[in-house]
PDB file of N, CA and C in Angstrom:
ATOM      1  N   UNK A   1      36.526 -13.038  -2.802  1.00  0.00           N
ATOM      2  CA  UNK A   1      37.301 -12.184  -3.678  1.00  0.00           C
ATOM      3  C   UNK A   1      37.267 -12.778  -5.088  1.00  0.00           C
ATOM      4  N   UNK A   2      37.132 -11.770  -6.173  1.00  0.00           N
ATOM      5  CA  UNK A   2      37.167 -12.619  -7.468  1.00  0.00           C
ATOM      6  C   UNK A   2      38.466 -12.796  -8.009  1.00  0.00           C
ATOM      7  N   UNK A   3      37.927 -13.588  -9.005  1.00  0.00           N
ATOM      8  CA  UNK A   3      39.463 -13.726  -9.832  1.00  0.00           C
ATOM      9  C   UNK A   3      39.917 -12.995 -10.823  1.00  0.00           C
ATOM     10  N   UNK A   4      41.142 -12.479 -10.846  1.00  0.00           N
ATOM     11  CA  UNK A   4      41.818 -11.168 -12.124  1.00  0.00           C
ATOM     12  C   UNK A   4      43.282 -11.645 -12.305  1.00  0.00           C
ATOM     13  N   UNK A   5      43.202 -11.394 -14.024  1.00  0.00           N
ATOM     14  CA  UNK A   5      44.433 -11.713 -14.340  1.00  0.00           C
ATOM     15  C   UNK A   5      44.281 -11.176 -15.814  1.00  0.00           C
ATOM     16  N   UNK A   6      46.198 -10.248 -15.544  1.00  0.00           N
ATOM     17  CA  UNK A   6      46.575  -9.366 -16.565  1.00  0.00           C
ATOM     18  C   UNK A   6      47.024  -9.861 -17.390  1.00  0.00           C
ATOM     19  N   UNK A   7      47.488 -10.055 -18.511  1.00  0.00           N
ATOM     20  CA  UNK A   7      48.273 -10.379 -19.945  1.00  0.00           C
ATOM     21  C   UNK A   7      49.023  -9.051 -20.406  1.00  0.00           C
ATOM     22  N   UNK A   8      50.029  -8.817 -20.961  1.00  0.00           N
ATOM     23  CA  UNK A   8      50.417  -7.795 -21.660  1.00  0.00           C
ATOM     24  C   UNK A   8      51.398  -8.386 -22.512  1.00  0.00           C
ATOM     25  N   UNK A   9      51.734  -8.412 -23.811  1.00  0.00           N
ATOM     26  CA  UNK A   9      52.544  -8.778 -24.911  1.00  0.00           C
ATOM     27  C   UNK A   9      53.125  -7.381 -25.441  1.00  0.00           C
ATOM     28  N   UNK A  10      54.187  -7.123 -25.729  1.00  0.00           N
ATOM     29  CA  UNK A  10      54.187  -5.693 -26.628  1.00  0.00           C
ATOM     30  C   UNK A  10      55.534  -6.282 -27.571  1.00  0.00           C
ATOM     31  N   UNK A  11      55.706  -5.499 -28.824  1.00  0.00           N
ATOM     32  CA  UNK A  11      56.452  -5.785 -29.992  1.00  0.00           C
ATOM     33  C   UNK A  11      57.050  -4.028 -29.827  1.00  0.00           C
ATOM     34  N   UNK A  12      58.720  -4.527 -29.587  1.00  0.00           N
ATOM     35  CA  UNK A  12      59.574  -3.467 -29.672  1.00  0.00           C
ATOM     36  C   UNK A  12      59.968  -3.943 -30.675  1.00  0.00           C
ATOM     37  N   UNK A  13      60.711  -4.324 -31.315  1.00  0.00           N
ATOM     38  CA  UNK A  13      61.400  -4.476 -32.650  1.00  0.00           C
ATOM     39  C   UNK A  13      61.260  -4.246 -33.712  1.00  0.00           C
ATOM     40  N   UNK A  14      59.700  -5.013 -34.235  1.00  0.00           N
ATOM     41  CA  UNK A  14      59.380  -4.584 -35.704  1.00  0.00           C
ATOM     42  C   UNK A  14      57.564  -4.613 -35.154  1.00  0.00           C
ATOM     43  N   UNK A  15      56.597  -4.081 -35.810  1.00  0.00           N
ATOM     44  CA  UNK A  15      55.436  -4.219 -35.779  1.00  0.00           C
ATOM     45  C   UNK A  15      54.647  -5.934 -36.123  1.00  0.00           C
ATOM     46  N   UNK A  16      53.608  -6.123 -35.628  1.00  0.00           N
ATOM     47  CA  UNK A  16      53.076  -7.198 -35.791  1.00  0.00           C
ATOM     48  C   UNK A  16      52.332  -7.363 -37.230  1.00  0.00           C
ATOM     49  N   UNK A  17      52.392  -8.534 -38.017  1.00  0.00           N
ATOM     50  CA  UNK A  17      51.554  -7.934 -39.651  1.00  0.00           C
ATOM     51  C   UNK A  17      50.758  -8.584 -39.740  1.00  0.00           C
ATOM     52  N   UNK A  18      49.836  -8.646 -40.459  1.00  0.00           N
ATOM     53  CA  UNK A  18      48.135  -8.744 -40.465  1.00  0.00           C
ATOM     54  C   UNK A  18      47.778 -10.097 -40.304  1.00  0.00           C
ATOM     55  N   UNK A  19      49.122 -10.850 -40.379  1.00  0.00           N
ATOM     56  CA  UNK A  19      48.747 -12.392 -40.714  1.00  0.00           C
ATOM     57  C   UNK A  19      48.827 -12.733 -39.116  1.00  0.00           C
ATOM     58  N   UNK A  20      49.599 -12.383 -38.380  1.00  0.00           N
ATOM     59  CA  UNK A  20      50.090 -12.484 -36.931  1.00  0.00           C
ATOM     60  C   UNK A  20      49.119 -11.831 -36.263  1.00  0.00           C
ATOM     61  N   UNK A  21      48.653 -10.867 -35.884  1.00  0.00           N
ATOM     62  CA  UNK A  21      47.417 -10.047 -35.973  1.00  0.00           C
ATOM     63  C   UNK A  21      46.317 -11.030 -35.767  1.00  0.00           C
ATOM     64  N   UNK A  22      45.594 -11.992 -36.987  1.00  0.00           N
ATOM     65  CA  UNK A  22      44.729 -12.680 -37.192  1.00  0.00           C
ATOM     66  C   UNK A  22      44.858 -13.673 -36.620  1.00  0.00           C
ATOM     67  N   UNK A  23      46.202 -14.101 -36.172  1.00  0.00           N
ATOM     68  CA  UNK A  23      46.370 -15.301 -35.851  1.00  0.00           C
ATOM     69  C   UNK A  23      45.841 -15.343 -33.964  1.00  0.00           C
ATOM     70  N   UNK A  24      46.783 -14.329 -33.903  1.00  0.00           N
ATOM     71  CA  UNK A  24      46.437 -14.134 -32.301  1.00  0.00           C
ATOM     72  C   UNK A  24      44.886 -13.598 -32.106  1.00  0.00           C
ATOM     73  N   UNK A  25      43.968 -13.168 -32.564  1.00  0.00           N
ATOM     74  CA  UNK A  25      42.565 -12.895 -32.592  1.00  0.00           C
ATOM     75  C   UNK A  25      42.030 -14.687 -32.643  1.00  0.00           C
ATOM     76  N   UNK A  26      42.368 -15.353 -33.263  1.00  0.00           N
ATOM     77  CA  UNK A  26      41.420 -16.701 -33.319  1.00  0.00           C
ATOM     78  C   UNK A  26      42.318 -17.207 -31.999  1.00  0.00           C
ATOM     79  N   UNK A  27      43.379 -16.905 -31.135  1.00  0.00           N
ATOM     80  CA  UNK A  27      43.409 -17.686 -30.110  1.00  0.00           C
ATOM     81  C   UNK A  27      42.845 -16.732 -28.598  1.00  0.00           C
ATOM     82  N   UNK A  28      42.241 -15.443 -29.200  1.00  0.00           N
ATOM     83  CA  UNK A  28      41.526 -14.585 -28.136  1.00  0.00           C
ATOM     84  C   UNK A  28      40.888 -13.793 -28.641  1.00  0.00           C
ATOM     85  N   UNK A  29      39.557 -14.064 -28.415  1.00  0.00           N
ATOM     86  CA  UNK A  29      38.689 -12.825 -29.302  1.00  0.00           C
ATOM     87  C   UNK A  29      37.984 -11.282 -28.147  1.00  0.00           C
ATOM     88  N   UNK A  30      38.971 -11.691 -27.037  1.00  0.00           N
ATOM     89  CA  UNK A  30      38.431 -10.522 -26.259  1.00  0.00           C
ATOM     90  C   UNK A  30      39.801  -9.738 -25.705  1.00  0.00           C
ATOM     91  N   UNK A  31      41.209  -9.899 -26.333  1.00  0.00           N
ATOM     92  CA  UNK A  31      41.986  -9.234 -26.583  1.00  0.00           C
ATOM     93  C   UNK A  31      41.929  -7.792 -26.902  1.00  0.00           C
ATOM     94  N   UNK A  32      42.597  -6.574 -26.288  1.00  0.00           N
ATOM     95  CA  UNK A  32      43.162  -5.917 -27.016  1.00  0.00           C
ATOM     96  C   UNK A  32      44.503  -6.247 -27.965  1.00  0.00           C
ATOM     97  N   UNK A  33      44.352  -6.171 -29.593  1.00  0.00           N
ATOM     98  CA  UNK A  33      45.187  -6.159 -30.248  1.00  0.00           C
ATOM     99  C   UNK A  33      45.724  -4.861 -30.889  1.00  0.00           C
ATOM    100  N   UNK A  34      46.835  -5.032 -31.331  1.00  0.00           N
ATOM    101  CA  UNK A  34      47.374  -3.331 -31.933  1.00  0.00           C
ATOM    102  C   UNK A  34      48.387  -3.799 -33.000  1.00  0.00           C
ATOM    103  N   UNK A  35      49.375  -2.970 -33.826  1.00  0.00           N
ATOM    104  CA  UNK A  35      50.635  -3.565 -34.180  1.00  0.00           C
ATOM    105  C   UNK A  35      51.536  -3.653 -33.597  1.00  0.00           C
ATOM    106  N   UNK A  36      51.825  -3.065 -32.321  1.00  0.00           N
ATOM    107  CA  UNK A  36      52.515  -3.422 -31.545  1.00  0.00           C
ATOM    108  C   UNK A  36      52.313  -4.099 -29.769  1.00  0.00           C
ATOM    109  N   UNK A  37      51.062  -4.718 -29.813  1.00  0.00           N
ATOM    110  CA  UNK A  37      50.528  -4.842 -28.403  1.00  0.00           C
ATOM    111  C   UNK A  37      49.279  -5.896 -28.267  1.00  0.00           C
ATOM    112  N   UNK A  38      49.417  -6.735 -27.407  1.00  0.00           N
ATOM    113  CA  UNK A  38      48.071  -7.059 -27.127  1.00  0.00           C
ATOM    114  C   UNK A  38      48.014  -7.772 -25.409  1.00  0.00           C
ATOM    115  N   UNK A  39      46.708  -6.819 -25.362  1.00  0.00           N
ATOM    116  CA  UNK A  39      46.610  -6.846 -23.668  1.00  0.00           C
ATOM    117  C   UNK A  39      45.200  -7.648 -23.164  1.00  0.00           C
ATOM    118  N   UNK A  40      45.040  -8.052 -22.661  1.00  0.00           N
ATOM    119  CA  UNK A  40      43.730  -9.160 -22.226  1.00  0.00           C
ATOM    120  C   UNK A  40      43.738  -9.497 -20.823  1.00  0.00           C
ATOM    121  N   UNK A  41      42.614  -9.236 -20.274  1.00  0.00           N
ATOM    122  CA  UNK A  41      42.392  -9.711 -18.725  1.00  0.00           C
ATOM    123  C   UNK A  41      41.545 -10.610 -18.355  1.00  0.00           C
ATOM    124  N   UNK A  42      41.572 -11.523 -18.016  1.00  0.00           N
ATOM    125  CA  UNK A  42      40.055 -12.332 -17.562  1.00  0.00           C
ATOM    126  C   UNK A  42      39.723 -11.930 -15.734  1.00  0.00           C
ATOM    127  N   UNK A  43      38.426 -12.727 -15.811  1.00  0.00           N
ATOM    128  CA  UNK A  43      38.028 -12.876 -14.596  1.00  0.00           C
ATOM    129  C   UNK A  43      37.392 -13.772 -14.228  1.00  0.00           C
ATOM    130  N   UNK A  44      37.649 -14.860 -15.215  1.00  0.00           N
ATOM    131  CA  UNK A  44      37.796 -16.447 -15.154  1.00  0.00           C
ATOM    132  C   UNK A  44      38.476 -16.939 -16.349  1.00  0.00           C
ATOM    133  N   UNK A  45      38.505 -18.309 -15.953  1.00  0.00           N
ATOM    134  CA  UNK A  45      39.218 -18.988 -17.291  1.00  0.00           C
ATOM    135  C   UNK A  45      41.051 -18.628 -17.257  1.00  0.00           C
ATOM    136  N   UNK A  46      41.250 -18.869 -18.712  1.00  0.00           N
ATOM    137  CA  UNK A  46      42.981 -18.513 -18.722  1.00  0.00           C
ATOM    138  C   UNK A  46      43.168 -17.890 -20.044  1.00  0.00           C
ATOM    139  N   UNK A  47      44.519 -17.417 -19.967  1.00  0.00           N
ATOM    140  CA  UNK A  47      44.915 -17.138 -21.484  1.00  0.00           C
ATOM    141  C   UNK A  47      45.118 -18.669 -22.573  1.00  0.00           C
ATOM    142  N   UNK A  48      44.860 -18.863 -23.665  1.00  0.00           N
ATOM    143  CA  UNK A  48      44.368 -20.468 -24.188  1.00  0.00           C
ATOM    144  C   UNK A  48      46.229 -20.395 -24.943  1.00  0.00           C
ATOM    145  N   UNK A  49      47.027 -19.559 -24.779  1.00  0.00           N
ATOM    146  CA  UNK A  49      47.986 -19.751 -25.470  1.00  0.00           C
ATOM    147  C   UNK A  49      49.294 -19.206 -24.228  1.00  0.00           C
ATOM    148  N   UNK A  50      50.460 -20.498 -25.271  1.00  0.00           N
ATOM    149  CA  UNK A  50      51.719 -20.373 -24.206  1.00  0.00           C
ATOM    150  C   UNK A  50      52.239 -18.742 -24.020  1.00  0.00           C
ATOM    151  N   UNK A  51      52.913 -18.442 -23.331  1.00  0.00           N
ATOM    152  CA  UNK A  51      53.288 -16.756 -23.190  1.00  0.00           C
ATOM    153  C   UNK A  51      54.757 -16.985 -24.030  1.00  0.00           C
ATOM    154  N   UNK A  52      55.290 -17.676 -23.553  1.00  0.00           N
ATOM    155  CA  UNK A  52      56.943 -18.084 -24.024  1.00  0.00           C
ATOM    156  C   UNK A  52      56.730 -18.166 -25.506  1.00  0.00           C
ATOM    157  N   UNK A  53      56.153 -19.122 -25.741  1.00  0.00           N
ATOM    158  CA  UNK A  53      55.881 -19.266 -27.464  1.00  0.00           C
ATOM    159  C   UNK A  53      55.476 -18.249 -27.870  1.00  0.00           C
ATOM    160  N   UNK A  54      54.540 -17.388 -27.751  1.00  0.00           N
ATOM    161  CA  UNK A  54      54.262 -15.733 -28.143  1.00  0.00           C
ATOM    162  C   UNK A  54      55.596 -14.628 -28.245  1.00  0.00           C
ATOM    163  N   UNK A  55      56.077 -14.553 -27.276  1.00  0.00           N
ATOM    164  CA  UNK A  55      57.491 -13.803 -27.016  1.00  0.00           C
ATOM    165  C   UNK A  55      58.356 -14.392 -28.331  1.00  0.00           C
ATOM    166  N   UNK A  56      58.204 -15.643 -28.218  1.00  0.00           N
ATOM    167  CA  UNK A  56      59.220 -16.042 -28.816  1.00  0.00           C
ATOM    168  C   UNK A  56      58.905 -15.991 -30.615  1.00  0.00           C
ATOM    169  N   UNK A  57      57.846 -16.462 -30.808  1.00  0.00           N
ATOM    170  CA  UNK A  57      57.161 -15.464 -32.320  1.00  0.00           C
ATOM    171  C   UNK A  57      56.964 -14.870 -32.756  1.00  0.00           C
ATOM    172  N   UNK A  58      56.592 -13.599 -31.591  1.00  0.00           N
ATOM    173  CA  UNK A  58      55.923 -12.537 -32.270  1.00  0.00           C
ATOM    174  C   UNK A  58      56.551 -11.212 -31.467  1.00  0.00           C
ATOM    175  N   UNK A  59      56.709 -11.422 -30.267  1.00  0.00           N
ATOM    176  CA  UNK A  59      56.683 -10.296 -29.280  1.00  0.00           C
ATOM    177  C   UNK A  59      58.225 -10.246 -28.664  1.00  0.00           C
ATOM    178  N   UNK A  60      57.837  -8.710 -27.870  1.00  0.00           N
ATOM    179  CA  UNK A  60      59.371  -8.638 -27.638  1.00  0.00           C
ATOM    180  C   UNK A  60      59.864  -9.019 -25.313  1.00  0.00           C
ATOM    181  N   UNK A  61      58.391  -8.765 -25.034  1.00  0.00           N
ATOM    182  CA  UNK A  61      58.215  -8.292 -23.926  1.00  0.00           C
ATOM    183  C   UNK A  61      57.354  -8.930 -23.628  1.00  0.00           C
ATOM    184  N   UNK A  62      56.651  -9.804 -21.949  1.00  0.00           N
ATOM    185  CA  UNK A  62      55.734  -9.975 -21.398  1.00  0.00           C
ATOM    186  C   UNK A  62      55.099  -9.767 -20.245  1.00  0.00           C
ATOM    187  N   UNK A  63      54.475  -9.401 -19.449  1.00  0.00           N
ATOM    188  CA  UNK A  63      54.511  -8.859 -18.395  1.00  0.00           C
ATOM    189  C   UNK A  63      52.697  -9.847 -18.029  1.00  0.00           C
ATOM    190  N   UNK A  64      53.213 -10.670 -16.439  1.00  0.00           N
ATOM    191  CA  UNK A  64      51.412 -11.412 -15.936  1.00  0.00           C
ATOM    192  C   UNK A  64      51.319 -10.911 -14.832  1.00  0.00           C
ATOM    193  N   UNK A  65      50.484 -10.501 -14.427  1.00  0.00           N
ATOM    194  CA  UNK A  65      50.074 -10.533 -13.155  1.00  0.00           C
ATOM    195  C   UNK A  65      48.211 -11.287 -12.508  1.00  0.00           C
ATOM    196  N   UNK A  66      48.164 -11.510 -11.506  1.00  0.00           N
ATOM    197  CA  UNK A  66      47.216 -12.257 -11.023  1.00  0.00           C
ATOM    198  C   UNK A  66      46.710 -11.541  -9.622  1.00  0.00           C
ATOM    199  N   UNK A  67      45.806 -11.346  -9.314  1.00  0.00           N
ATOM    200  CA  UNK A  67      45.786 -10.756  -7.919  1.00  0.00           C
ATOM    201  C   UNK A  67      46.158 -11.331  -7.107  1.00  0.00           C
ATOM    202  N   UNK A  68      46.161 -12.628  -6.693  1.00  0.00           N
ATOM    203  CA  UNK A  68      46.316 -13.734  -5.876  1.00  0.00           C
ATOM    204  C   UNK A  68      47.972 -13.586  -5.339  1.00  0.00           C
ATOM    205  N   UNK A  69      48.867 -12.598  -6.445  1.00  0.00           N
ATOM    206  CA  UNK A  69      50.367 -12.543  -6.189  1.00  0.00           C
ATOM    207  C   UNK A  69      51.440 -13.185  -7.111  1.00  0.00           C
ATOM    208  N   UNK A  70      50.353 -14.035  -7.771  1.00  0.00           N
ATOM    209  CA  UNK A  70      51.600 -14.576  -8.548  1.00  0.00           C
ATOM    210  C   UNK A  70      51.793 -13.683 -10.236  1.00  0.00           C
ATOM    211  N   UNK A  71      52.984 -13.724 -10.428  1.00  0.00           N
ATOM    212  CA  UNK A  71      53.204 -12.645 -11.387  1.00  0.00           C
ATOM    213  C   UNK A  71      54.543 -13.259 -12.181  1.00  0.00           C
ATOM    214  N   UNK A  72      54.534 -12.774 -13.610  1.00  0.00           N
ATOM    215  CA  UNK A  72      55.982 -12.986 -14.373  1.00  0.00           C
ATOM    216  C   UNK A  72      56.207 -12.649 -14.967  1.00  0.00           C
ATOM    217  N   UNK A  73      57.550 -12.484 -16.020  1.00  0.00           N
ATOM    218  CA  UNK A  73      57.422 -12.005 -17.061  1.00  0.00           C
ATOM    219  C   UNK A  73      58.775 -12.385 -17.871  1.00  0.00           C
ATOM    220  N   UNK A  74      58.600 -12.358 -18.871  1.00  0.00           N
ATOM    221  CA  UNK A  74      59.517 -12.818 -19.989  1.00  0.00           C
ATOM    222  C   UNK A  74      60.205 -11.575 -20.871  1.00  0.00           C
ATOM    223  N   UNK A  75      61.230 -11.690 -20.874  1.00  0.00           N
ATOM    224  CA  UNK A  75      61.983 -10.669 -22.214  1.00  0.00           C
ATOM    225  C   UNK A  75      62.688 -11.641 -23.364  1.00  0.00           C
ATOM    226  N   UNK A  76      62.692 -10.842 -24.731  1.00  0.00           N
ATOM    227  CA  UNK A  76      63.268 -11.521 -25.842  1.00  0.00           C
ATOM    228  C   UNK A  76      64.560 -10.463 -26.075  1.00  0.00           C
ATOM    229  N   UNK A  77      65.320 -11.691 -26.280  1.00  0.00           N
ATOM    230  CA  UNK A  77      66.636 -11.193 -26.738  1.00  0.00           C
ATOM    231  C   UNK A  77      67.189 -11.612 -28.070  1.00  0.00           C
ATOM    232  N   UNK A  78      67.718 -10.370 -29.118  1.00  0.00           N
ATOM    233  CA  UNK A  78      67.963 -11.026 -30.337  1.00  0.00           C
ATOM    234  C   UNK A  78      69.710 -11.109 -30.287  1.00  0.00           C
ATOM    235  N   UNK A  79      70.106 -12.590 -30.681  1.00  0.00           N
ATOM    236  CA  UNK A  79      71.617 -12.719 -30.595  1.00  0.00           C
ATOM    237  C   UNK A  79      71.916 -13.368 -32.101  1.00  0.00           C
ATOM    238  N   UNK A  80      72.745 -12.670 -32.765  1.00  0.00           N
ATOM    239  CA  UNK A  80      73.185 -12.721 -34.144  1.00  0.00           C
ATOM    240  C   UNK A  80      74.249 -13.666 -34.114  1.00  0.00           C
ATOM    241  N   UNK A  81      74.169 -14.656 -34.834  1.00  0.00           N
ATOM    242  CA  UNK A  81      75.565 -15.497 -35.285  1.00  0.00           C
ATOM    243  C   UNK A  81      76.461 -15.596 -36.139  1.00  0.00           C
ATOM    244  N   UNK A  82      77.915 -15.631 -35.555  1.00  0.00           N
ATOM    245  CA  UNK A  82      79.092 -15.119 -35.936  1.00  0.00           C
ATOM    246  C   UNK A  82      79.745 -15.874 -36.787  1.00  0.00           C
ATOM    247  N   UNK A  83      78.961 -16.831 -37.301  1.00  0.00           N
ATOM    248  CA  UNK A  83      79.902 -18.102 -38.075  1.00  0.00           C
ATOM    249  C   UNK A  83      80.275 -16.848 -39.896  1.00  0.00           C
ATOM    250  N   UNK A  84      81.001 -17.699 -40.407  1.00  0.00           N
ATOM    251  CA  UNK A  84      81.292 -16.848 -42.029  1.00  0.00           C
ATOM    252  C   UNK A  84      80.222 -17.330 -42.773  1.00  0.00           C
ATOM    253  N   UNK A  85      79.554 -18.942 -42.389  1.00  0.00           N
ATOM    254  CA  UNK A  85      78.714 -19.117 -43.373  1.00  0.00           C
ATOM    255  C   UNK A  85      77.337 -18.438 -43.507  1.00  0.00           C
ATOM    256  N   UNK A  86      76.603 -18.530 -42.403  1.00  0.00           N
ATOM    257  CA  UNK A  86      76.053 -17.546 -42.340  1.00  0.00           C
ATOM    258  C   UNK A  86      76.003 -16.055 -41.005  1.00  0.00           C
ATOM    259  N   UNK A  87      76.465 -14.560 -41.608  1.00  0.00           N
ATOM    260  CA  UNK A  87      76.861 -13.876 -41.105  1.00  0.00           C
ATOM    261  C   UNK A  87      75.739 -13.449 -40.097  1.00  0.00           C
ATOM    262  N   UNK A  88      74.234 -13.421 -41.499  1.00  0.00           N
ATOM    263  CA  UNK A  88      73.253 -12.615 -40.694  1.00  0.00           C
ATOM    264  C   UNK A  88      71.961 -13.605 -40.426  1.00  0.00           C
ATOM    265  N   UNK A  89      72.801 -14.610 -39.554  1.00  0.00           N
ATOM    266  CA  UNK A  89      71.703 -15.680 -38.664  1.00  0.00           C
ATOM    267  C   UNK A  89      71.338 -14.957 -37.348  1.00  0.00           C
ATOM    268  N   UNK A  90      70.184 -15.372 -37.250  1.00  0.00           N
ATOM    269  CA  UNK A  90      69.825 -14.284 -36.020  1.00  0.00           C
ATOM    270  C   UNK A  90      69.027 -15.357 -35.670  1.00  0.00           C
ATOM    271  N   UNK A  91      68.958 -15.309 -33.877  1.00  0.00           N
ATOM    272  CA  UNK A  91      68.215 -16.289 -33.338  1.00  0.00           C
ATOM    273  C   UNK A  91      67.667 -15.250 -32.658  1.00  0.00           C
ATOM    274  N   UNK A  92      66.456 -15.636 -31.414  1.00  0.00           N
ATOM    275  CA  UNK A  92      65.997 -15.000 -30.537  1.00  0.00           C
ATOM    276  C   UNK A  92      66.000 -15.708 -29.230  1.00  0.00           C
ATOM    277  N   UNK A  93      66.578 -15.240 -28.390  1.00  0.00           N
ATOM    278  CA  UNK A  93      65.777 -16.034 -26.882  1.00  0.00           C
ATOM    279  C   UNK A  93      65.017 -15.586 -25.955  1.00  0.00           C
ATOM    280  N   UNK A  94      64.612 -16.751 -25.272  1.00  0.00           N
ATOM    281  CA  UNK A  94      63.325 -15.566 -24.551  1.00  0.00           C
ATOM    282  C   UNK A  94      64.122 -16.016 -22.753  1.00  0.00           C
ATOM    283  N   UNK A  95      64.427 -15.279 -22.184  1.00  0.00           N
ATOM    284  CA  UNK A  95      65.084 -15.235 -20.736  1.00  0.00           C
ATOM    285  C   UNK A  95      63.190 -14.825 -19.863  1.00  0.00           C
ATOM    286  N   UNK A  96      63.414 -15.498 -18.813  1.00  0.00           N
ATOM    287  CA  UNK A  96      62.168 -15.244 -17.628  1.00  0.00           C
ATOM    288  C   UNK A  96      62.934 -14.681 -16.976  1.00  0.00           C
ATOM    289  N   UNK A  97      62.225 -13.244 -16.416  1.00  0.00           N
ATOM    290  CA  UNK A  97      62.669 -12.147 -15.266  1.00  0.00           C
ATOM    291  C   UNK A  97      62.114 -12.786 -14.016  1.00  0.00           C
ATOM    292  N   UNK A  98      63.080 -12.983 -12.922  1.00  0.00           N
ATOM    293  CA  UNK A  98      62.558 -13.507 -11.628  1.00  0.00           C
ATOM    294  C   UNK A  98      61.981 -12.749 -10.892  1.00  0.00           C
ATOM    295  N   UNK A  99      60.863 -13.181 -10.322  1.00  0.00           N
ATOM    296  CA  UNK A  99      59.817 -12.635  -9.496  1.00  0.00           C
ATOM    297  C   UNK A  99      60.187 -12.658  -8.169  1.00  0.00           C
ATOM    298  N   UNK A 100      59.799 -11.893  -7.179  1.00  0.00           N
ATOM    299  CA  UNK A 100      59.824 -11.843  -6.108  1.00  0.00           C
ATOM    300  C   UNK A 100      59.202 -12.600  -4.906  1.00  0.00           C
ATOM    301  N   UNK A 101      57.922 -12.661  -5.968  1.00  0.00           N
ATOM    302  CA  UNK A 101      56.629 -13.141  -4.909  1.00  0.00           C
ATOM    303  C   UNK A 101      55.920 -13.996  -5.753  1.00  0.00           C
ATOM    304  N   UNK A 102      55.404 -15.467  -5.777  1.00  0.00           N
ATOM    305  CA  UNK A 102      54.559 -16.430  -6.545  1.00  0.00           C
ATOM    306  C   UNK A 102      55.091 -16.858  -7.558  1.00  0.00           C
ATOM    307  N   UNK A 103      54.626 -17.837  -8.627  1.00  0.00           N
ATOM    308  CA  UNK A 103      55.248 -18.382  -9.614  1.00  0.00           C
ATOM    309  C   UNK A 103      55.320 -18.007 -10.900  1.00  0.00           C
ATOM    310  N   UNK A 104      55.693 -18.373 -11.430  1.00  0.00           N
ATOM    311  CA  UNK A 104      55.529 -17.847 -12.830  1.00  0.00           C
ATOM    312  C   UNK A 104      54.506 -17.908 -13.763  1.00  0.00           C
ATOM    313  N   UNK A 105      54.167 -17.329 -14.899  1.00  0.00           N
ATOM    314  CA  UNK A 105      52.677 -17.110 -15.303  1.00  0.00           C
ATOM    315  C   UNK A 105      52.036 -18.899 -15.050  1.00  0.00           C
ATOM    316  N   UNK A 106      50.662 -19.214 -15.229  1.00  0.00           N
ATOM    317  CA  UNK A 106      50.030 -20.404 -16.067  1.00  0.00           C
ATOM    318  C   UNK A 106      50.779 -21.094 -16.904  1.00  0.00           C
ATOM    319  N   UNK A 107      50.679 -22.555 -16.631  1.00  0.00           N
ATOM    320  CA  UNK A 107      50.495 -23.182 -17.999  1.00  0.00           C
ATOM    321  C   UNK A 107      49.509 -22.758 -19.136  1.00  0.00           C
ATOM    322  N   UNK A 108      49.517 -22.711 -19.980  1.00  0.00           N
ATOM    323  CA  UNK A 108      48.601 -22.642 -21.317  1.00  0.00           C
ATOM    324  C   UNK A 108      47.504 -23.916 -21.636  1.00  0.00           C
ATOM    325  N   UNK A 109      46.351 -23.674 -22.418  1.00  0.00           N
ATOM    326  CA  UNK A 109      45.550 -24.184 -22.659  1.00  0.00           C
ATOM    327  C   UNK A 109      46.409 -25.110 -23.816  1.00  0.00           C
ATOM    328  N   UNK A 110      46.320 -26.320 -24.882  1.00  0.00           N
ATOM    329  CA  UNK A 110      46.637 -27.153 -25.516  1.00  0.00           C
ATOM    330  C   UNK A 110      46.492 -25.897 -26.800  1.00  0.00           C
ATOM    331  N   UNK A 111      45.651 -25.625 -27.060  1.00  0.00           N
ATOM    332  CA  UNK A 111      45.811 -24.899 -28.331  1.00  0.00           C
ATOM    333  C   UNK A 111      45.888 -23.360 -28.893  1.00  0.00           C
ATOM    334  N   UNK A 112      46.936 -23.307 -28.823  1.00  0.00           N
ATOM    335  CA  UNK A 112      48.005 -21.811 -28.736  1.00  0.00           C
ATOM    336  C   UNK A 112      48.113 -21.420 -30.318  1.00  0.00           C
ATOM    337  N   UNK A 113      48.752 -20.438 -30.750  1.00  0.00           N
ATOM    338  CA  UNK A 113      49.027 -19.883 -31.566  1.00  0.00           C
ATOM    339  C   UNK A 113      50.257 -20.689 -32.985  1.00  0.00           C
ATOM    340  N   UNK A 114      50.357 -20.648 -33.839  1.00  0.00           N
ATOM    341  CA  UNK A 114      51.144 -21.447 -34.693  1.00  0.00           C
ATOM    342  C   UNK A 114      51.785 -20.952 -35.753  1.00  0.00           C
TER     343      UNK A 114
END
């Protein structure tokens, strides 16, 4: 049986901009990219960048799957802070949705996105 494995990133919030765009193309050049999306499958090898760190930069949503069963996925959450000094601090976190079946995506290759 061969090997397959899905990627999906998507940007609900704001669109991705040309600099982010470029950035994620030099860490996958066989990506689908969009302004709001980028989807990539292999059938060897790995994705060369963390998923968490992506979510957490750029994207809003992640979704892996693998044929083998193992599957995961990540959501970003934006939580605003309430202090007076600053009103409109906004952080993001990224929460992992628990899977049913196998582990959570790959580790990443050493040199990811920045």
């Amino acid at each position: 049986m061969s090997e397959f494995q899905y990627y999906e990133f998507v940007a609900i919030d704001r669109p991705l901009s040309a600099l982010e765009r470029k950035r994620l193309r030099e860490t996958t050049s066989r990506a689908t990219i969009t302004s709001t999306r980028l989807v990539n499958t292999y059938e060897w090898g790995n994705f060369k960048a963390d998923p968490r760190d992506l979510v957490a930069k750029c994207f809003d949503a992640f979704l892996y799957y693998a044929n083998w069963g193992t599957h995961g996925s990540y959501c970003a959450f934006q939580a605003r802070g309430l202090t007076r000094e600053s009103p409109s601090n906004t952080s993001k976190f990224v929460a992992s949705v628990p899977a049913t079946v196998g582990a959570s995506p790959p580790s990443p290759q050493p040199d990811g996105i920045s």
